[in-house]
C-alpha atoms as a PDB file:
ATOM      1  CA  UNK A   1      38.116 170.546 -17.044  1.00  0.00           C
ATOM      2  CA  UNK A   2      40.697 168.825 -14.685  1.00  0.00           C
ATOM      3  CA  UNK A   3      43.464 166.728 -15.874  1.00  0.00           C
ATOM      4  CA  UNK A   4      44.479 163.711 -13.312  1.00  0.00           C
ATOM      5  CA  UNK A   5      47.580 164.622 -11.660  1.00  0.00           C
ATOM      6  CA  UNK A   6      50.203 162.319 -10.203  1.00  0.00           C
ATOM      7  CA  UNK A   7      48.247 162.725  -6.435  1.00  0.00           C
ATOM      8  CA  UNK A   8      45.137 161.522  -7.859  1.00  0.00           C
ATOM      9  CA  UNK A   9      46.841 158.689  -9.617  1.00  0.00           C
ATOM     10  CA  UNK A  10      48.464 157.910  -6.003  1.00  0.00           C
ATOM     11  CA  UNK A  11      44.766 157.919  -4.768  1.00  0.00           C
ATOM     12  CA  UNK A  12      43.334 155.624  -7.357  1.00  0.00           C
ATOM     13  CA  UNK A  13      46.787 153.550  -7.074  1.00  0.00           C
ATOM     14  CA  UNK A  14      45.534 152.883  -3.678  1.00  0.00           C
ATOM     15  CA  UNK A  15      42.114 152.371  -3.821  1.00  0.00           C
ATOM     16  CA  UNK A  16      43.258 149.809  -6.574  1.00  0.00           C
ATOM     17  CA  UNK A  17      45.850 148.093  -4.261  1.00  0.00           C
ATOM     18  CA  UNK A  18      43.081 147.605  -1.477  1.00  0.00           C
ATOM     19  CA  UNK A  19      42.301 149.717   1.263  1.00  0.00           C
ATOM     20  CA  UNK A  20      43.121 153.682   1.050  1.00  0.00           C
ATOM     21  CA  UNK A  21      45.840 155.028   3.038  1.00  0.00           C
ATOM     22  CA  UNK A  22      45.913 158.167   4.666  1.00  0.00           C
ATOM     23  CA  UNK A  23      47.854 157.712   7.345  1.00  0.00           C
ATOM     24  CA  UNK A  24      51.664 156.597   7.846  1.00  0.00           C
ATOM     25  CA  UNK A  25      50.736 154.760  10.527  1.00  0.00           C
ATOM     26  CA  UNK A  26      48.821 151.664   9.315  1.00  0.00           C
ATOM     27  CA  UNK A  27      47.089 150.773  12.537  1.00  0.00           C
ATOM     28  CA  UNK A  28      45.516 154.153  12.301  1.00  0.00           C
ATOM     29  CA  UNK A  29      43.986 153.424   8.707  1.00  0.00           C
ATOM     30  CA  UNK A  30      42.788 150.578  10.147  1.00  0.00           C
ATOM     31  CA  UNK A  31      41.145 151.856  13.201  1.00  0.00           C
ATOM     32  CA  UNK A  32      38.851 154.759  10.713  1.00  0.00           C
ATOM     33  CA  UNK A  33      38.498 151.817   8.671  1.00  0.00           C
ATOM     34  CA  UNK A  34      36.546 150.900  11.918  1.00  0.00           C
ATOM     35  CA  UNK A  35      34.934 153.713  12.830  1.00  0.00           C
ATOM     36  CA  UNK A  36      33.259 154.672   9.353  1.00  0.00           C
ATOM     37  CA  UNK A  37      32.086 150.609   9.773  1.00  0.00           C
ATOM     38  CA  UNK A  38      30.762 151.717  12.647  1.00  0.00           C
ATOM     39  CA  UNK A  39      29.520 155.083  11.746  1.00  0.00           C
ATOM     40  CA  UNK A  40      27.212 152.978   8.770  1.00  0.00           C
ATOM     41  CA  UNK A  41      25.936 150.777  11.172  1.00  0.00           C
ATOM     42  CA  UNK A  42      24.724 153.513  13.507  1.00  0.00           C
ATOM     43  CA  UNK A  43      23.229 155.537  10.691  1.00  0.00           C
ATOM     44  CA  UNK A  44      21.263 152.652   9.167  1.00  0.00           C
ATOM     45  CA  UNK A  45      20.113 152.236  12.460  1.00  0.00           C
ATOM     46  CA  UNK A  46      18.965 155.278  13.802  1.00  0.00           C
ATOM     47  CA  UNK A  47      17.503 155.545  10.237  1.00  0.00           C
ATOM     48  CA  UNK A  48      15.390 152.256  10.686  1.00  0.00           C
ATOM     49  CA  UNK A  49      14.606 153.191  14.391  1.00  0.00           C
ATOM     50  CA  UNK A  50      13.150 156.670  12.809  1.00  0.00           C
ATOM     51  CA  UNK A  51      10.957 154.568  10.504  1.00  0.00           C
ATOM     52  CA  UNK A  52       9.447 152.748  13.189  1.00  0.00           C
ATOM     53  CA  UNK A  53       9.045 155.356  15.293  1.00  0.00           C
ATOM     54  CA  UNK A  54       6.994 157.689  13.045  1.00  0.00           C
ATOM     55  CA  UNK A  55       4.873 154.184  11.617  1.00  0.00           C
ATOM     56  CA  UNK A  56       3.891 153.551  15.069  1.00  0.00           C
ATOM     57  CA  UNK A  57       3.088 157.174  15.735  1.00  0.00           C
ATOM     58  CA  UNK A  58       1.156 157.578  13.152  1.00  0.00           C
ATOM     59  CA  UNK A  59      -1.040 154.442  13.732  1.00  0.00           C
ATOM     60  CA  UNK A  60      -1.281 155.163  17.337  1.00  0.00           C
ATOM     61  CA  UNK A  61       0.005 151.530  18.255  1.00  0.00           C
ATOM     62  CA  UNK A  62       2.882 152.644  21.177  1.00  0.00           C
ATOM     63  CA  UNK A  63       4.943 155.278  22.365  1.00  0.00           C
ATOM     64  CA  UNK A  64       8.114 155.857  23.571  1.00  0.00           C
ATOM     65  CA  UNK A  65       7.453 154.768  26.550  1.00  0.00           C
ATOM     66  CA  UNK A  66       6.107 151.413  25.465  1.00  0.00           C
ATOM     67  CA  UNK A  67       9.783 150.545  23.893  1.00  0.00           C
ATOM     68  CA  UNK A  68      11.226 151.836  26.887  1.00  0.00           C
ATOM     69  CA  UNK A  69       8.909 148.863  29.265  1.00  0.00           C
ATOM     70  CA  UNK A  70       9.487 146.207  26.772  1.00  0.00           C
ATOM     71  CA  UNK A  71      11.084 142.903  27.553  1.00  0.00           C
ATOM     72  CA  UNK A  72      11.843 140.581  24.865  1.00  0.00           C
ATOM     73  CA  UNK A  73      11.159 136.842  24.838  1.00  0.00           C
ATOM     74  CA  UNK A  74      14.174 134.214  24.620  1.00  0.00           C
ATOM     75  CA  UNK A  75      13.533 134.162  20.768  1.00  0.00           C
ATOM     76  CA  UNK A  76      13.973 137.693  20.484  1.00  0.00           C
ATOM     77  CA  UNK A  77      16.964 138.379  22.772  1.00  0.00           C
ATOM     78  CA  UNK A  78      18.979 135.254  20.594  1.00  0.00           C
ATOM     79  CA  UNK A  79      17.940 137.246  17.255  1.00  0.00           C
ATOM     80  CA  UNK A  80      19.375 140.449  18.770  1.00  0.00           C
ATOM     81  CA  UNK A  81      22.448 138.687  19.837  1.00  0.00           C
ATOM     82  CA  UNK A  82      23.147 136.904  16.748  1.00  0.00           C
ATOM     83  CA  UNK A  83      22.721 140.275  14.781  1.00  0.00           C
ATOM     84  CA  UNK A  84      24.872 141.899  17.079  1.00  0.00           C
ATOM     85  CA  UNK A  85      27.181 139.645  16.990  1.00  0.00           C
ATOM     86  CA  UNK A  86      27.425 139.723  13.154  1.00  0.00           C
ATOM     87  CA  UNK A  87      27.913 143.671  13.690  1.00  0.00           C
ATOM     88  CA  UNK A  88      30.643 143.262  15.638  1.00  0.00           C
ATOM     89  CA  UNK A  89      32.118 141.247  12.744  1.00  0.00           C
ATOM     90  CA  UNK A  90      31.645 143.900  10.436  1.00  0.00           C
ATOM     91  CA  UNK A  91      32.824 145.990  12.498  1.00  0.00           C
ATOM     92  CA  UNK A  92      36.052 144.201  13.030  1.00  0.00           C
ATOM     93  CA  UNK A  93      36.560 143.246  10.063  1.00  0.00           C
ATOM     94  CA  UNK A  94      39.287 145.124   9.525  1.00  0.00           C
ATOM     95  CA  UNK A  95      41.557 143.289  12.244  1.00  0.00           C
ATOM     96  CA  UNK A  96      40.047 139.710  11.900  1.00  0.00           C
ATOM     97  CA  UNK A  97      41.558 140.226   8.241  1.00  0.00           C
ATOM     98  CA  UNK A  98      44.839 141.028   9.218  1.00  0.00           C
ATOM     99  CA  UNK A  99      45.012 138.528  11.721  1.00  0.00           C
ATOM    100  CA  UNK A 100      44.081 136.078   8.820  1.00  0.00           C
ATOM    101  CA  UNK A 101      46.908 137.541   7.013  1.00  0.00           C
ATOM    102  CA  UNK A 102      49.611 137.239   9.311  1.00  0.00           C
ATOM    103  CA  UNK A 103      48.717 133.861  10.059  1.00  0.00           C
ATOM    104  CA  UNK A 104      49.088 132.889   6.603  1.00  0.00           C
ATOM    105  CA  UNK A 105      52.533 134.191   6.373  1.00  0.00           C
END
């Protein structure tokens, strides 16, 4: 069995104190802090995208080629902009936080 050590107690100091660390540079934290946002985004996507893909397929509604042709109505393209707009948010989360922070101070 493992016995905590004083690294591990570092690690859970952090995660307790907010963010992880694992950089000296803080900016660079924050920028994978970023990234894996982004990363999760991407995933769930490509994950949901799969989904419809393979539904679609296997009810022989559309192909590939279909999505490729479509062009959304004005309802449609302000749904897609507000949720990628709130993805960017998430995304930046990170920095829009800090900027709260400083401005507090």
């Amino acid at each position: 069995m493992n016995t905590p050590n004083d690294t591990d107690r570092d690690r859970v100091q952090f995660v307790l104190n907010g963010r992880p660390s694992f950089f000296d540079d803080p900016a660079l934290d924050k920028l994978l802090a970023m990234n894996m946002a982004l990363l999760s985004e991407v995933c769930v996507l490509r994950d949901r995208l799969d989904a419809h893909e393979r539904l679609a397929a296997a009810a022989d509604l559309f192909g590939p080629r279909d999505v490729d042709q479509f062009i959304p109505e004005d309802d449609a393209n302000a749904q897609r902009t507000a949720a990628r707009e709130a993805a960017v948010a998430r995304v930046m989360k990170v920095l829009t936080e800090e900027v709260a922070r400083l401005r507090q101070t």
